[in-house]
Structure formats: structure tokens, C-alpha cells
N, C-alpha and C. Protein backbone atom coordinates (compact mmCIF):
# COMPACT_ATOMS: atom_id res chain seq x y z
N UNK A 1 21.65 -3.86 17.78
CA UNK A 1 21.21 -3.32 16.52
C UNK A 1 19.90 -2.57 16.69
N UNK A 2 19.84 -1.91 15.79
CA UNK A 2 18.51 -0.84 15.80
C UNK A 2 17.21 -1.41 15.24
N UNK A 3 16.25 -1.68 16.27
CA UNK A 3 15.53 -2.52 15.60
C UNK A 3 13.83 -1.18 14.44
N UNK A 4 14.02 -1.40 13.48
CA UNK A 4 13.07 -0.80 12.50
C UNK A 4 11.83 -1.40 12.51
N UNK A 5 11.28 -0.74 11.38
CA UNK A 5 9.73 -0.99 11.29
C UNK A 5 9.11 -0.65 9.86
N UNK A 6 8.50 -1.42 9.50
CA UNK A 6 7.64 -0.67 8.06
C UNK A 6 6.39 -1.46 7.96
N UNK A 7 5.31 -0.72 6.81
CA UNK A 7 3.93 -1.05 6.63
C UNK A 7 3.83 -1.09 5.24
N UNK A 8 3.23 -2.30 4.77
CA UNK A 8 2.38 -2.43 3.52
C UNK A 8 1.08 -2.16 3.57
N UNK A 9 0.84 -0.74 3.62
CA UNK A 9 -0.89 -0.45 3.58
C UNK A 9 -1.54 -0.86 2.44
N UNK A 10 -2.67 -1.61 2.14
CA UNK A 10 -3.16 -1.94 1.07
C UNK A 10 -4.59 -1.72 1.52
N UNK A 11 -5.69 -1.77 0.18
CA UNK A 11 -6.75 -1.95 0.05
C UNK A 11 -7.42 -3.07 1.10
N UNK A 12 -6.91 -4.44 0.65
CA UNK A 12 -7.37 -5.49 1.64
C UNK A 12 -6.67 -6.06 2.49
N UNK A 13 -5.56 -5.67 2.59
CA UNK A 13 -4.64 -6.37 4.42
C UNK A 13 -3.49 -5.48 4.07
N UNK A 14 -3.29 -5.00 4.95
CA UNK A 14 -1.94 -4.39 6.23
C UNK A 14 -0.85 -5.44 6.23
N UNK A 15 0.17 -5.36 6.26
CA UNK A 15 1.17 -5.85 6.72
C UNK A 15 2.27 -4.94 7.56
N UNK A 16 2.90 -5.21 8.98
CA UNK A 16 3.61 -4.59 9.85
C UNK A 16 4.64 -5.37 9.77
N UNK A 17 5.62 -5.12 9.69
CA UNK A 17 6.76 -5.76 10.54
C UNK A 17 7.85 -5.15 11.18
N UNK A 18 8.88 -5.50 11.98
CA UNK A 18 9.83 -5.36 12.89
C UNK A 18 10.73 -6.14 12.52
N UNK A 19 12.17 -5.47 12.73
CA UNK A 19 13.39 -6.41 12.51
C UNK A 19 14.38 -5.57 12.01
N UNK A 20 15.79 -6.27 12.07
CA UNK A 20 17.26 -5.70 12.33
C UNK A 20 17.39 -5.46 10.67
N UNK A 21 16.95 -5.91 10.02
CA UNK A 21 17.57 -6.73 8.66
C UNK A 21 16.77 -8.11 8.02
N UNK A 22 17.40 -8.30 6.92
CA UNK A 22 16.45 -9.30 6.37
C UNK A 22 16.37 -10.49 6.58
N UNK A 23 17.41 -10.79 7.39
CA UNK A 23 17.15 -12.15 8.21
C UNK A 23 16.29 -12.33 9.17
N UNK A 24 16.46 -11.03 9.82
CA UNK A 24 15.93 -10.88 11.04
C UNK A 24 14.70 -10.49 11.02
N UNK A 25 13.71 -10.72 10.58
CA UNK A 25 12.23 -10.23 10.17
C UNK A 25 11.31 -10.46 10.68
N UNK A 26 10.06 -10.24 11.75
CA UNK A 26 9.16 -10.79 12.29
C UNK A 26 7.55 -9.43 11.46
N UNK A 27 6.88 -10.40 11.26
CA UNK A 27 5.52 -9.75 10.41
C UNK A 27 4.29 -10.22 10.82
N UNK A 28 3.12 -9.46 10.51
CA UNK A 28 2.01 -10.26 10.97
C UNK A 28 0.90 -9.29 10.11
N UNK A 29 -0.37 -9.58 9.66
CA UNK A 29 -0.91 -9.20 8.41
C UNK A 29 -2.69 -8.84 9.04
N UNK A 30 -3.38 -8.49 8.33
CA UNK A 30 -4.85 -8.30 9.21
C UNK A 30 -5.45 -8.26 7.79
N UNK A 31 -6.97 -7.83 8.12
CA UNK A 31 -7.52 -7.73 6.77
C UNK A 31 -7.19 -6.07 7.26
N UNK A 32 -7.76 -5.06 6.31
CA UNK A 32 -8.22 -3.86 6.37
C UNK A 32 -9.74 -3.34 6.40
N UNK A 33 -10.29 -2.88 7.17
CA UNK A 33 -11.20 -2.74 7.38
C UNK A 33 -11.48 -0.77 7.32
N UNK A 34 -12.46 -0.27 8.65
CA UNK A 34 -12.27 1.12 8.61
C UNK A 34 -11.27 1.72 8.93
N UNK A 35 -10.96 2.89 8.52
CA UNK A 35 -9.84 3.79 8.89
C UNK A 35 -9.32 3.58 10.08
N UNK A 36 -10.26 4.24 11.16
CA UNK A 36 -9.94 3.90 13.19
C UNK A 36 -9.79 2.74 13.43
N UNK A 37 -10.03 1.62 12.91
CA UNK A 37 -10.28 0.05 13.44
C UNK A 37 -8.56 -0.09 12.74
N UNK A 38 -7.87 0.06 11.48
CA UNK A 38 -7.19 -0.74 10.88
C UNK A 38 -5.89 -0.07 11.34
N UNK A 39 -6.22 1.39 11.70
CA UNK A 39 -5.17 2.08 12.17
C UNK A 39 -4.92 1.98 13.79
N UNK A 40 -5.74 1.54 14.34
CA UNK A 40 -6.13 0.96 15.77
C UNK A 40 -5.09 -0.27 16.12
N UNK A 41 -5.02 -1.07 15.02
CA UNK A 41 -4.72 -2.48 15.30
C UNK A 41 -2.42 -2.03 14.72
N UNK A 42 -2.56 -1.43 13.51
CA UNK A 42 -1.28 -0.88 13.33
C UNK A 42 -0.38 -0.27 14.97
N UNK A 43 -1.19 0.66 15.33
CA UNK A 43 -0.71 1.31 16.58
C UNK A 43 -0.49 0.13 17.58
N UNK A 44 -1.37 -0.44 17.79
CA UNK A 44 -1.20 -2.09 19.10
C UNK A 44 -0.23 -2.61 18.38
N UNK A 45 0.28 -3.28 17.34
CA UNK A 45 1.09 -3.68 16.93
C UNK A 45 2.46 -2.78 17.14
N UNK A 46 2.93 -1.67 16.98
CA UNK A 46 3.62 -1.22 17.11
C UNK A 46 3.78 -0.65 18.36
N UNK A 47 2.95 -0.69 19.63
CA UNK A 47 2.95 -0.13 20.90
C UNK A 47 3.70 -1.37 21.51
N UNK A 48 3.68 -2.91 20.92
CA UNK A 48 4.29 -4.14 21.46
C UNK A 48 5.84 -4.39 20.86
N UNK A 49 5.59 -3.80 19.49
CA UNK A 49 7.32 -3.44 19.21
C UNK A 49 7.78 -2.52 18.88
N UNK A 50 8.21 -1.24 19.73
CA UNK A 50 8.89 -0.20 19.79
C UNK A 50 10.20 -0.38 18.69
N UNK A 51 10.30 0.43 17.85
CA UNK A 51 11.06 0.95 16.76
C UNK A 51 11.85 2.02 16.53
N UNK A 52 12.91 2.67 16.00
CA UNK A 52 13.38 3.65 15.71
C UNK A 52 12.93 4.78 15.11
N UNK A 53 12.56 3.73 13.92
CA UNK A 53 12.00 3.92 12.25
C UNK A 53 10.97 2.86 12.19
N UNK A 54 9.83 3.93 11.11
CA UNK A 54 9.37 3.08 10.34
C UNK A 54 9.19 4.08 9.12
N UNK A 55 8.89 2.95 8.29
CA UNK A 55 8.63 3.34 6.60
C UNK A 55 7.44 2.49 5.88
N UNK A 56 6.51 3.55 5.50
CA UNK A 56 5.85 3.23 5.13
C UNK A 56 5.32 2.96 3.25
N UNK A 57 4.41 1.85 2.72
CA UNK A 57 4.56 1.55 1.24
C UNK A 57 3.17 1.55 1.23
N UNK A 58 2.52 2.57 0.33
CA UNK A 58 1.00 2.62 0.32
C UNK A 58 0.88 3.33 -0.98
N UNK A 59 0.20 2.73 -1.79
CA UNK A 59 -0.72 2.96 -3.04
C UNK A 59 -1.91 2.78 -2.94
N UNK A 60 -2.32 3.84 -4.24
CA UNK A 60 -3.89 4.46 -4.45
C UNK A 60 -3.92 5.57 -5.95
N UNK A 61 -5.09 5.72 -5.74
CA UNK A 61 -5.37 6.64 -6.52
C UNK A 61 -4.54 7.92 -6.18
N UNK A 62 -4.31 8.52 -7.12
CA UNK A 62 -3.27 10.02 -6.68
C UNK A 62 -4.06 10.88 -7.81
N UNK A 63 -4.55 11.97 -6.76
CA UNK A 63 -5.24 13.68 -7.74
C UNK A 63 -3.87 14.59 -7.91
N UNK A 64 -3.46 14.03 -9.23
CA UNK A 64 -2.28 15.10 -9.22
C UNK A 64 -2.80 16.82 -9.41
């Protein structure tokens, strides 16, 4: 199976995970800190589990 990937970017913790499906789910969470540091730790995380896909879920302010 194709193993995927997605991110809960938030204000105060990140969430990554990896997995086939929803059984199959492995995650792991950080605080958020600066831009380079939080996006630093996303990339190591994902350099240890290679993915197809990922999809990402991030809210904020929006300048329409």
C-alpha cells in the first residue's frame, strides 16, 4: 500500500503523520515555535518517513 502523509499546522503544535489508512496511523506532535526551527523538525520527520503524498490543514488569518 501507498504509504501517505499529512500536517496539522497550527499556532501552538504541529502534528505529522504517516500511514496507509485509518487504522494504520502513526503521528507525533511538537510545540511550534519559529518558522526555520518548526519547519526544520516537519522536514526530519518526514526525511524518516518517506511518502507519496502529503496534505496539508492550516488556518489563519486570510487578506482576502
Amino acid at each position: 500500500m501507498t504509504l501517505v502523509g499529512g500536517i496539522e499546522a497550527g499556532g501552538t503544535k504541529f502534528v505529522c503523520g504517516v500511514g496507509t489508512g485509518p487504522g494504520e496511523l502513526q503521528t507525533t506532535s511538537f510545540s511550534t515555535t519559529t518558522p526555520d526551527e518548526t519547519l526544520d523538525r516537519v522536514a526530519a520527520y518526514f526525511a524518516e518517513h518517506p511518502v507519496a503524498r502529503i496534505g496539508v490543514g492550516s488556518f489563519g488569518p486570510l487578506d482576502l
